[in-house]
Protein backbone atom coordinates (compact mmCIF):
# COMPACT_ATOMS: atom_id res chain seq x y z
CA UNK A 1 137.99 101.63 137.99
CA UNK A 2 135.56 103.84 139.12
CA UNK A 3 133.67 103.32 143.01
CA UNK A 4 130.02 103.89 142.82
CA UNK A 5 127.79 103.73 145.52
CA UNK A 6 124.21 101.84 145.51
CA UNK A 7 122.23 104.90 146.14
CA UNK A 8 124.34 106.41 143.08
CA UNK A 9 123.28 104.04 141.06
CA UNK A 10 119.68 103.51 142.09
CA UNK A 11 118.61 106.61 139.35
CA UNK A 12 120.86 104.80 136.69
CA UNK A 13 119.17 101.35 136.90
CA UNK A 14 115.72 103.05 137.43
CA UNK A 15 116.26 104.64 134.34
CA UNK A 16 117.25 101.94 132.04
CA UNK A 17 114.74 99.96 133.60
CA UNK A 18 111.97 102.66 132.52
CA UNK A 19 113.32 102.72 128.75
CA UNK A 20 113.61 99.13 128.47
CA UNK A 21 109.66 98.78 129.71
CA UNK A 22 109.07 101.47 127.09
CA UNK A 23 110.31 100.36 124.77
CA UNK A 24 108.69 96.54 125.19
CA UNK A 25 105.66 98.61 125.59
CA UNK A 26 105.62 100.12 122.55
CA UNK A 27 106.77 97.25 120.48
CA UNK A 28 110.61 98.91 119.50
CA UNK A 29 111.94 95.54 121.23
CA UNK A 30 111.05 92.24 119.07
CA UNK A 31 111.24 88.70 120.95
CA UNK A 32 111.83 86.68 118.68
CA UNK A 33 113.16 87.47 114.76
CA UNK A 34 110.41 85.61 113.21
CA UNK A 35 107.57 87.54 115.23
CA UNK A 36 108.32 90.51 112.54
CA UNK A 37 107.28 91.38 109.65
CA UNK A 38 107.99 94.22 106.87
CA UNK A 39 106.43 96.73 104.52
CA UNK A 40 108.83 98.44 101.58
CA UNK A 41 107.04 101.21 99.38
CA UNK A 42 107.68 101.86 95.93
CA UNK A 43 105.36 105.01 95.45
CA UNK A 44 105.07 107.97 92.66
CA UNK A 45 105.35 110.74 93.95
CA UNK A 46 107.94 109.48 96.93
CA UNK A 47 106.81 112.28 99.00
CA UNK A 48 103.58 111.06 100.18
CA UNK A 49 103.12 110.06 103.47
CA UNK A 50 102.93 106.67 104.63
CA UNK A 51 100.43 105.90 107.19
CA UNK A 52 100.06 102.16 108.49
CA UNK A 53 96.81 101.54 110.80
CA UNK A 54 96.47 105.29 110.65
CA UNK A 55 100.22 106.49 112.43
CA UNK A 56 102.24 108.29 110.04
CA UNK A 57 105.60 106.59 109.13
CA UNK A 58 107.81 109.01 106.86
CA UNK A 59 107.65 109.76 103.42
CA UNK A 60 106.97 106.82 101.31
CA UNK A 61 110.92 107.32 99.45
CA UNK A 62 112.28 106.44 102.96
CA UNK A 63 110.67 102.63 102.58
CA UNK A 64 112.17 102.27 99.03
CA UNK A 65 115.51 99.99 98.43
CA UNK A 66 117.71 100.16 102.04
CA UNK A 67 114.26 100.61 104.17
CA UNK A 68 111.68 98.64 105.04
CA UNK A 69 109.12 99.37 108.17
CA UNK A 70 108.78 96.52 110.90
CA UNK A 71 105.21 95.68 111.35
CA UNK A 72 103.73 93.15 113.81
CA UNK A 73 102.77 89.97 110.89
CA UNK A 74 99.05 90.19 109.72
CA UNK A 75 96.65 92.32 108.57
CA UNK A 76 97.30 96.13 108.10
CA UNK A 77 96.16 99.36 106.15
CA UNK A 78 98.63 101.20 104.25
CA UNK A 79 97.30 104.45 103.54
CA UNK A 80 99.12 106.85 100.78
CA UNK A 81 98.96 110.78 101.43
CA UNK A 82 99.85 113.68 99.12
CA UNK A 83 97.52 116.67 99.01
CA UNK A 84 98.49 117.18 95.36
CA UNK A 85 96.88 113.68 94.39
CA UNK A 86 94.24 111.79 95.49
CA UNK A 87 94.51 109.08 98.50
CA UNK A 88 95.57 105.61 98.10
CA UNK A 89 94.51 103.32 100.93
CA UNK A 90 94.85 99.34 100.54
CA UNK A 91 95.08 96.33 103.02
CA UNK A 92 98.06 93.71 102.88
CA UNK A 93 98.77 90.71 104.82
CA UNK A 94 102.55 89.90 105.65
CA UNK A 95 103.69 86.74 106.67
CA UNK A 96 106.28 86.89 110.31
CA UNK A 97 110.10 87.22 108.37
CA UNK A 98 108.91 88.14 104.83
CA UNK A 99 108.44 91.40 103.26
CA UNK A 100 105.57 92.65 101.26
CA UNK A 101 106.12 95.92 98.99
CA UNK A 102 102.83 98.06 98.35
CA UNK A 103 103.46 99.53 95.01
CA UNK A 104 101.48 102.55 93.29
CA UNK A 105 101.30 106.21 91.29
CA UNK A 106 98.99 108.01 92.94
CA UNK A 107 96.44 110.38 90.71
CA UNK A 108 97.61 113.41 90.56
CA UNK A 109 94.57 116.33 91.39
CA UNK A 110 94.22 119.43 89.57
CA UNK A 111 96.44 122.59 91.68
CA UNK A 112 94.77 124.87 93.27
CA UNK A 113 93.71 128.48 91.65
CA UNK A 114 95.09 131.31 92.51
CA UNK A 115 95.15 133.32 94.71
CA UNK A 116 97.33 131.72 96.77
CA UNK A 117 99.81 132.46 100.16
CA UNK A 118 102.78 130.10 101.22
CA UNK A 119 103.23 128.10 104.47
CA UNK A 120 107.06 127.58 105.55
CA UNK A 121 108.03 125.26 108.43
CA UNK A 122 111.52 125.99 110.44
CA UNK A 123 113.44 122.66 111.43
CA UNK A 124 112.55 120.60 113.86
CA UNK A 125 113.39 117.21 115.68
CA UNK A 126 113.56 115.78 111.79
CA UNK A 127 113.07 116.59 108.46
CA UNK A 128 110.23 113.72 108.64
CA UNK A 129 108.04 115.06 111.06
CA UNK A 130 104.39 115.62 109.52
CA UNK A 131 102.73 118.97 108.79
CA UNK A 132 98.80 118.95 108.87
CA UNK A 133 96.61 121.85 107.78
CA UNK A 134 92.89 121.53 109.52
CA UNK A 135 93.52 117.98 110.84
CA UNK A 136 94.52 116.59 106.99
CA UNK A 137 97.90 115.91 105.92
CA UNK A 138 99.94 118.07 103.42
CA UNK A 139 103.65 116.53 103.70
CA UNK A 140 106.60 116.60 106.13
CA UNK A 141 108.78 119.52 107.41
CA UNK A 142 111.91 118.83 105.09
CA UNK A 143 108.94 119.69 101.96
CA UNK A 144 108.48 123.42 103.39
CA UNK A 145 111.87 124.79 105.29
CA UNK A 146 113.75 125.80 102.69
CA UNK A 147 114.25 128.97 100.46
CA UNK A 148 112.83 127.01 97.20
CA UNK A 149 109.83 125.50 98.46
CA UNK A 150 107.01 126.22 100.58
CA UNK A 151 103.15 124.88 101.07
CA UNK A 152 100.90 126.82 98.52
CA UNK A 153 97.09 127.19 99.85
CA UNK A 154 94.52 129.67 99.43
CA UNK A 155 93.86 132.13 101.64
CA UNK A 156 92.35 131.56 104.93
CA UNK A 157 92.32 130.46 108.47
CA UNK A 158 94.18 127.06 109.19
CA UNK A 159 95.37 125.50 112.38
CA UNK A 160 98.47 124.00 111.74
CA UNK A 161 99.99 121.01 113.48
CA UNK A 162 103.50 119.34 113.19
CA UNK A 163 103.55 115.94 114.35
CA UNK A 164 107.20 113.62 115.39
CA UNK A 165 107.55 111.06 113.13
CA UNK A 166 109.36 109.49 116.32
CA UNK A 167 106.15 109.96 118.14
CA UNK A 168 105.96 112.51 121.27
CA UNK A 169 104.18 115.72 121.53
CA UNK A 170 103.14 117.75 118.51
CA UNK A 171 103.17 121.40 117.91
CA UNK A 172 99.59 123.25 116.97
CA UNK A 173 99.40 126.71 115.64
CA UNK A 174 96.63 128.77 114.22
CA UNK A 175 97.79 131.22 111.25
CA UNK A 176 96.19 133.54 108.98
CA UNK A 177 97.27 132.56 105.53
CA UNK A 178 97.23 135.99 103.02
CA UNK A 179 97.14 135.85 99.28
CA UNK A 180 101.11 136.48 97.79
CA UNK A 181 102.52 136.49 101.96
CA UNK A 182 104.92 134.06 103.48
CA UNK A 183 103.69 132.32 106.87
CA UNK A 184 106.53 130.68 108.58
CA UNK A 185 105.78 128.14 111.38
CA UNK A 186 108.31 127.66 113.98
């Protein structure tokens, strides 16, 4: 058995005692089990973004079969993001221990004409993170760091921010985007 002092362990107790009131805080802890509530998506395309009372929770496949999102129960706004169709946004009402499961194909929009540059993204804290072009939202990192796909715009200006889906601090760069170039975005 190992001795430890009290001044030792002052830093240790400080320290849990800081996550655990951050953690209350932001509502990771739950009281009781029936003061939650959950949200399951079954989207077309499964790539879109999920955003409930405007934070961004993952792609939409991640709250399919073996996922579902804890929510606080009553009233919130499930928005649908993919900046190859158009915007879904509805309002549902769950009930504390039951699930509700916001269903929907999204419209797709017509692509974009040419001439167009690509946007790549190198990892980061996870493949879920979001990737915003101008302040909208155009998928998550895992959509643009690899050698087959990459974020197709036209040419331009954009400031581009990465967001933790975790929460924390994002990352915002301004790039010039040029017709048939690569941009990559550490």
């Amino acid at each position: 058995m190992a001795f430890h002092s009290k001044s030792s362990m002052k830093p240790v107790c400080r320290g849990i005692c800081t996550a655990v009131v951050f953690l209350l805080a932001c509502g990771t802890l739950v009281g009781k089990p029936g003061d939650t509530a959950y949200l399951k998506t079954k989207v077309d395309p499964g790539r879109a973004g999920v955003f409930v009372d405007g934070k961004y929770m993952g792609p939409a496949a991640n709250f399919k079969i073996g996922r579902k999102y804890a929510v606080a129960p009553g009233k919130h706004e499930v928005k649908l993001v993919d900046p190859r169709y158009e915007d879904f946004t509805t309002t549902v009402d769950v009930e504390a221990g039951k699930t509700v499961v916001v269903a929907q194909t999204l419209k797709p929009l017509p692509p974009p004409k040419p001439p167009l540059g690509s946007l790549k993204t190198t990892v980061t804290a996870s493949k879920f993170d979001a990737v915003y072009l101008n302040d909208k939202y155009y998928g998550h990192t895992g959509e643009f760091n690899n050698c087959q796909q990459a974020l197709m715009v036209p040419p331009g200006q954009y400031t581009v921010r990465i967001d933790p889906a975790a929460g924390g601090s994002g990352f915002t760069k301004t790039v010039q985007i040029e017709a048939g170039k690569t941009v990559v975005v550490p």
